[in-house]
C-alpha atoms as a PDB file:
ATOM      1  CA  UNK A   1       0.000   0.000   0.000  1.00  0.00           C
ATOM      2  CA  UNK A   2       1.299   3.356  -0.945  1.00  0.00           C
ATOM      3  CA  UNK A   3       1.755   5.702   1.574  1.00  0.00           C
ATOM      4  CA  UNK A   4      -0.674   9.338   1.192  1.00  0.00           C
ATOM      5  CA  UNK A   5       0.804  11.427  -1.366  1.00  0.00           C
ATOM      6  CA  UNK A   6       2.582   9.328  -3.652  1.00  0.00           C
ATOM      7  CA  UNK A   7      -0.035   8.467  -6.068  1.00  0.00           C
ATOM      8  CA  UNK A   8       0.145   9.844  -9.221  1.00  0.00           C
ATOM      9  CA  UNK A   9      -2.703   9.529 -11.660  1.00  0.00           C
ATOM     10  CA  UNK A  10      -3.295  11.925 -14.968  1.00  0.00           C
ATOM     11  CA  UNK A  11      -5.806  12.313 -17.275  1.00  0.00           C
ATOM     12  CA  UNK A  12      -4.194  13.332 -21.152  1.00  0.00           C
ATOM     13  CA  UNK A  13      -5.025  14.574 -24.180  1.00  0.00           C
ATOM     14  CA  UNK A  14      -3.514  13.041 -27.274  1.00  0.00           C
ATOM     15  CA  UNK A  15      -3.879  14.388 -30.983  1.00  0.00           C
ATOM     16  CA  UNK A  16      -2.864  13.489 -34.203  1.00  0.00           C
ATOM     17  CA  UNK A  17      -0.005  15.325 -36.074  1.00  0.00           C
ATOM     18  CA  UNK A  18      -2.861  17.639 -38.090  1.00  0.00           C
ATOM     19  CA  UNK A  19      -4.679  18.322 -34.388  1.00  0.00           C
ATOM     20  CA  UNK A  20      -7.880  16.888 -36.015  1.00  0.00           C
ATOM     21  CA  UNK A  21      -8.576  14.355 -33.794  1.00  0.00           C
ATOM     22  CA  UNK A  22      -8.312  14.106 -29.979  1.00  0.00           C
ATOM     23  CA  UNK A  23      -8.175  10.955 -27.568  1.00  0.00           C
ATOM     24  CA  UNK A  24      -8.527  11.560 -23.530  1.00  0.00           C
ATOM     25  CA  UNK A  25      -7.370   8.958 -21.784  1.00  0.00           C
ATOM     26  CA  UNK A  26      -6.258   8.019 -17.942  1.00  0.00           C
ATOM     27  CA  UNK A  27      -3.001   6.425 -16.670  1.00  0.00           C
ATOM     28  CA  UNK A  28      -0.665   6.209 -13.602  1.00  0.00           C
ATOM     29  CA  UNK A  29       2.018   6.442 -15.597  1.00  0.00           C
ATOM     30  CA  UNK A  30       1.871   9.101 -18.103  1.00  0.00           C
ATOM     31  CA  UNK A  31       5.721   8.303 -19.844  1.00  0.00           C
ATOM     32  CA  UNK A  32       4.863   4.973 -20.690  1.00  0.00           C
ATOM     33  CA  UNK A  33       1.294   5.089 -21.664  1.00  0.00           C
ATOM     34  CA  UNK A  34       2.666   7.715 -24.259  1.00  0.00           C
ATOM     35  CA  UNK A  35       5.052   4.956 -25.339  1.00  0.00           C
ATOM     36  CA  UNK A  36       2.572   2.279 -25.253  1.00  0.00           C
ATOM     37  CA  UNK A  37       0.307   4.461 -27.709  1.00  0.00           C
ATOM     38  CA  UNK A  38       3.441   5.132 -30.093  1.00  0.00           C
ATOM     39  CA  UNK A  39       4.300   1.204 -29.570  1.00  0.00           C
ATOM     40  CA  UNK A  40       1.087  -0.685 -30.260  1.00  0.00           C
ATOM     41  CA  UNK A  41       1.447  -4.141 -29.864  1.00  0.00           C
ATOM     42  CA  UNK A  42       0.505  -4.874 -33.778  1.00  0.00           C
ATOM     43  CA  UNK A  43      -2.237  -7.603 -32.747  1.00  0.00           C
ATOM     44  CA  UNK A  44      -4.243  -4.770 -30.847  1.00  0.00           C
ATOM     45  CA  UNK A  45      -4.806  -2.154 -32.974  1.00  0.00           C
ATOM     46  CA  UNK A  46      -6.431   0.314 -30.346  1.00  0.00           C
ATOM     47  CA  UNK A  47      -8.109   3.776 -31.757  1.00  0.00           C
ATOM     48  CA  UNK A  48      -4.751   6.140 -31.129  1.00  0.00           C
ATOM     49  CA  UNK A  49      -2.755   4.096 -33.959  1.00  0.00           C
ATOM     50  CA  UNK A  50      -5.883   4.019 -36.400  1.00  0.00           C
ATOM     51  CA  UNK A  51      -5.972   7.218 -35.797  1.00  0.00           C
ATOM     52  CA  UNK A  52      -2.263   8.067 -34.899  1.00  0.00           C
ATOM     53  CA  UNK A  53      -3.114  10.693 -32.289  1.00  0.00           C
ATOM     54  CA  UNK A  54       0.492  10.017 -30.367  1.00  0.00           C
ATOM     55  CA  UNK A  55       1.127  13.623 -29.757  1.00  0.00           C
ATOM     56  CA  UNK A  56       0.485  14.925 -25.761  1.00  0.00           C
ATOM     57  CA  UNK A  57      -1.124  18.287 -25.998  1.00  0.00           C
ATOM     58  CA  UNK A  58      -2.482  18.534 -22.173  1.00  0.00           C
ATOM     59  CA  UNK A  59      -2.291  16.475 -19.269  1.00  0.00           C
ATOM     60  CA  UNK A  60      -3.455  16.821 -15.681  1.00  0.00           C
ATOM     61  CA  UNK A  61      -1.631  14.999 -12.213  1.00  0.00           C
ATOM     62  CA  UNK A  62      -4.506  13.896  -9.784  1.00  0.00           C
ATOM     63  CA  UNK A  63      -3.632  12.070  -6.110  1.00  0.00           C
ATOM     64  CA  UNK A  64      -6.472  10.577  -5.915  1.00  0.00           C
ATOM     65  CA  UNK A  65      -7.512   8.133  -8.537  1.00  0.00           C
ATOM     66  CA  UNK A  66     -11.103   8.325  -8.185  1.00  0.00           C
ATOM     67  CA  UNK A  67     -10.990  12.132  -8.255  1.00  0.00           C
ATOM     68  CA  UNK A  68      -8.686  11.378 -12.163  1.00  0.00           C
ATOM     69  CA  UNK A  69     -11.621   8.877 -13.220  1.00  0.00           C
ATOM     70  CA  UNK A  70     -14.408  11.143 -12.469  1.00  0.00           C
ATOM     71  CA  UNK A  71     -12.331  13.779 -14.527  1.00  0.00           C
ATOM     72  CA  UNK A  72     -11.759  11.402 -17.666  1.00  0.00           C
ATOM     73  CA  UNK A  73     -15.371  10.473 -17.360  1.00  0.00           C
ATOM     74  CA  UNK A  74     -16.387  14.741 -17.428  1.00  0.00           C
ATOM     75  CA  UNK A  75     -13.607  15.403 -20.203  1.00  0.00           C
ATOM     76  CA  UNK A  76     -14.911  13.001 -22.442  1.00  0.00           C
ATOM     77  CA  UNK A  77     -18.771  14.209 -21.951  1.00  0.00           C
ATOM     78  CA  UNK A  78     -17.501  17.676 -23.415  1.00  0.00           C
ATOM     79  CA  UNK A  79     -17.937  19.157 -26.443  1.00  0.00           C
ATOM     80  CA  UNK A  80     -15.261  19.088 -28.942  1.00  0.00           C
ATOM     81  CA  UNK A  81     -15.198  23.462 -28.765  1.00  0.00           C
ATOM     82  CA  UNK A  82     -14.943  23.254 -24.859  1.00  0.00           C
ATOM     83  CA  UNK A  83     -11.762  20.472 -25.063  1.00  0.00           C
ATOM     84  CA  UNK A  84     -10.282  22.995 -27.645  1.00  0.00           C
ATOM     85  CA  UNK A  85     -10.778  25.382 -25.001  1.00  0.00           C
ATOM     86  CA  UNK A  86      -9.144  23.910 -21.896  1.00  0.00           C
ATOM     87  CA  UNK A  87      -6.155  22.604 -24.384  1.00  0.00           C
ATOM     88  CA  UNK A  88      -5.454  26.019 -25.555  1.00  0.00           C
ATOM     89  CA  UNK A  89      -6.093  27.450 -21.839  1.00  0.00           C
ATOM     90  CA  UNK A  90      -2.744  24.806 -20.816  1.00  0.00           C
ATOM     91  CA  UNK A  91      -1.187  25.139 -23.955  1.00  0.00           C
ATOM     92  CA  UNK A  92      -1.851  28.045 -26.822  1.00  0.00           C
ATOM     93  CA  UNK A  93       0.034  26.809 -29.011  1.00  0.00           C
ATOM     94  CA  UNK A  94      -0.932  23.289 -29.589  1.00  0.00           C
ATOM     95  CA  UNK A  95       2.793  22.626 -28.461  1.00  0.00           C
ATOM     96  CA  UNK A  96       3.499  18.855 -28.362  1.00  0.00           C
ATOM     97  CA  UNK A  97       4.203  17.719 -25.037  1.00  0.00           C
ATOM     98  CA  UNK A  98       5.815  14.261 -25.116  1.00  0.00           C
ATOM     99  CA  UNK A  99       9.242  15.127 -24.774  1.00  0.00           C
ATOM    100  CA  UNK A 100       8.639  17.267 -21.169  1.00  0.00           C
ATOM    101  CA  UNK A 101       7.242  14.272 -19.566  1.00  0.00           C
ATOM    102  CA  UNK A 102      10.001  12.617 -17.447  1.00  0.00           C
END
Protein backbone atom coordinates (compact mmCIF):
# COMPACT_ATOMS: atom_id res chain seq x y z
CA UNK A 1 0.00 0.00 0.00
CA UNK A 2 1.30 3.36 -0.95
CA UNK A 3 1.75 5.70 1.57
CA UNK A 4 -0.67 9.34 1.19
CA UNK A 5 0.80 11.43 -1.37
CA UNK A 6 2.58 9.33 -3.65
CA UNK A 7 -0.04 8.47 -6.07
CA UNK A 8 0.14 9.84 -9.22
CA UNK A 9 -2.70 9.53 -11.66
CA UNK A 10 -3.30 11.93 -14.97
CA UNK A 11 -5.81 12.31 -17.28
CA UNK A 12 -4.19 13.33 -21.15
CA UNK A 13 -5.02 14.57 -24.18
CA UNK A 14 -3.51 13.04 -27.27
CA UNK A 15 -3.88 14.39 -30.98
CA UNK A 16 -2.86 13.49 -34.20
CA UNK A 17 -0.01 15.32 -36.07
CA UNK A 18 -2.86 17.64 -38.09
CA UNK A 19 -4.68 18.32 -34.39
CA UNK A 20 -7.88 16.89 -36.01
CA UNK A 21 -8.58 14.36 -33.79
CA UNK A 22 -8.31 14.11 -29.98
CA UNK A 23 -8.18 10.96 -27.57
CA UNK A 24 -8.53 11.56 -23.53
CA UNK A 25 -7.37 8.96 -21.78
CA UNK A 26 -6.26 8.02 -17.94
CA UNK A 27 -3.00 6.43 -16.67
CA UNK A 28 -0.67 6.21 -13.60
CA UNK A 29 2.02 6.44 -15.60
CA UNK A 30 1.87 9.10 -18.10
CA UNK A 31 5.72 8.30 -19.84
CA UNK A 32 4.86 4.97 -20.69
CA UNK A 33 1.29 5.09 -21.66
CA UNK A 34 2.67 7.72 -24.26
CA UNK A 35 5.05 4.96 -25.34
CA UNK A 36 2.57 2.28 -25.25
CA UNK A 37 0.31 4.46 -27.71
CA UNK A 38 3.44 5.13 -30.09
CA UNK A 39 4.30 1.20 -29.57
CA UNK A 40 1.09 -0.68 -30.26
CA UNK A 41 1.45 -4.14 -29.86
CA UNK A 42 0.51 -4.87 -33.78
CA UNK A 43 -2.24 -7.60 -32.75
CA UNK A 44 -4.24 -4.77 -30.85
CA UNK A 45 -4.81 -2.15 -32.97
CA UNK A 46 -6.43 0.31 -30.35
CA UNK A 47 -8.11 3.78 -31.76
CA UNK A 48 -4.75 6.14 -31.13
CA UNK A 49 -2.75 4.10 -33.96
CA UNK A 50 -5.88 4.02 -36.40
CA UNK A 51 -5.97 7.22 -35.80
CA UNK A 52 -2.26 8.07 -34.90
CA UNK A 53 -3.11 10.69 -32.29
CA UNK A 54 0.49 10.02 -30.37
CA UNK A 55 1.13 13.62 -29.76
CA UNK A 56 0.49 14.92 -25.76
CA UNK A 57 -1.12 18.29 -26.00
CA UNK A 58 -2.48 18.53 -22.17
CA UNK A 59 -2.29 16.48 -19.27
CA UNK A 60 -3.45 16.82 -15.68
CA UNK A 61 -1.63 15.00 -12.21
CA UNK A 62 -4.51 13.90 -9.78
CA UNK A 63 -3.63 12.07 -6.11
CA UNK A 64 -6.47 10.58 -5.91
CA UNK A 65 -7.51 8.13 -8.54
CA UNK A 66 -11.10 8.33 -8.19
CA UNK A 67 -10.99 12.13 -8.25
CA UNK A 68 -8.69 11.38 -12.16
CA UNK A 69 -11.62 8.88 -13.22
CA UNK A 70 -14.41 11.14 -12.47
CA UNK A 71 -12.33 13.78 -14.53
CA UNK A 72 -11.76 11.40 -17.67
CA UNK A 73 -15.37 10.47 -17.36
CA UNK A 74 -16.39 14.74 -17.43
CA UNK A 75 -13.61 15.40 -20.20
CA UNK A 76 -14.91 13.00 -22.44
CA UNK A 77 -18.77 14.21 -21.95
CA UNK A 78 -17.50 17.68 -23.42
CA UNK A 79 -17.94 19.16 -26.44
CA UNK A 80 -15.26 19.09 -28.94
CA UNK A 81 -15.20 23.46 -28.77
CA UNK A 82 -14.94 23.25 -24.86
CA UNK A 83 -11.76 20.47 -25.06
CA UNK A 84 -10.28 22.99 -27.65
CA UNK A 85 -10.78 25.38 -25.00
CA UNK A 86 -9.14 23.91 -21.90
CA UNK A 87 -6.16 22.60 -24.38
CA UNK A 88 -5.45 26.02 -25.55
CA UNK A 89 -6.09 27.45 -21.84
CA UNK A 90 -2.74 24.81 -20.82
CA UNK A 91 -1.19 25.14 -23.95
CA UNK A 92 -1.85 28.05 -26.82
CA UNK A 93 0.03 26.81 -29.01
CA UNK A 94 -0.93 23.29 -29.59
CA UNK A 95 2.79 22.63 -28.46
CA UNK A 96 3.50 18.85 -28.36
CA UNK A 97 4.20 17.72 -25.04
CA UNK A 98 5.81 14.26 -25.12
CA UNK A 99 9.24 15.13 -24.77
CA UNK A 100 8.64 17.27 -21.17
CA UNK A 101 7.24 14.27 -19.57
CA UNK A 102 10.00 12.62 -17.45
Amino acid sequence: MKTLGTHNYYVYILTNLNKTVLYIGFTNDLKARLYWHQNPDAMNKHFTSKYKCFFLVYYEHFQDVEIAMAREKQLKGWTRLKKENLIKDFNPDWKFLNKEIE
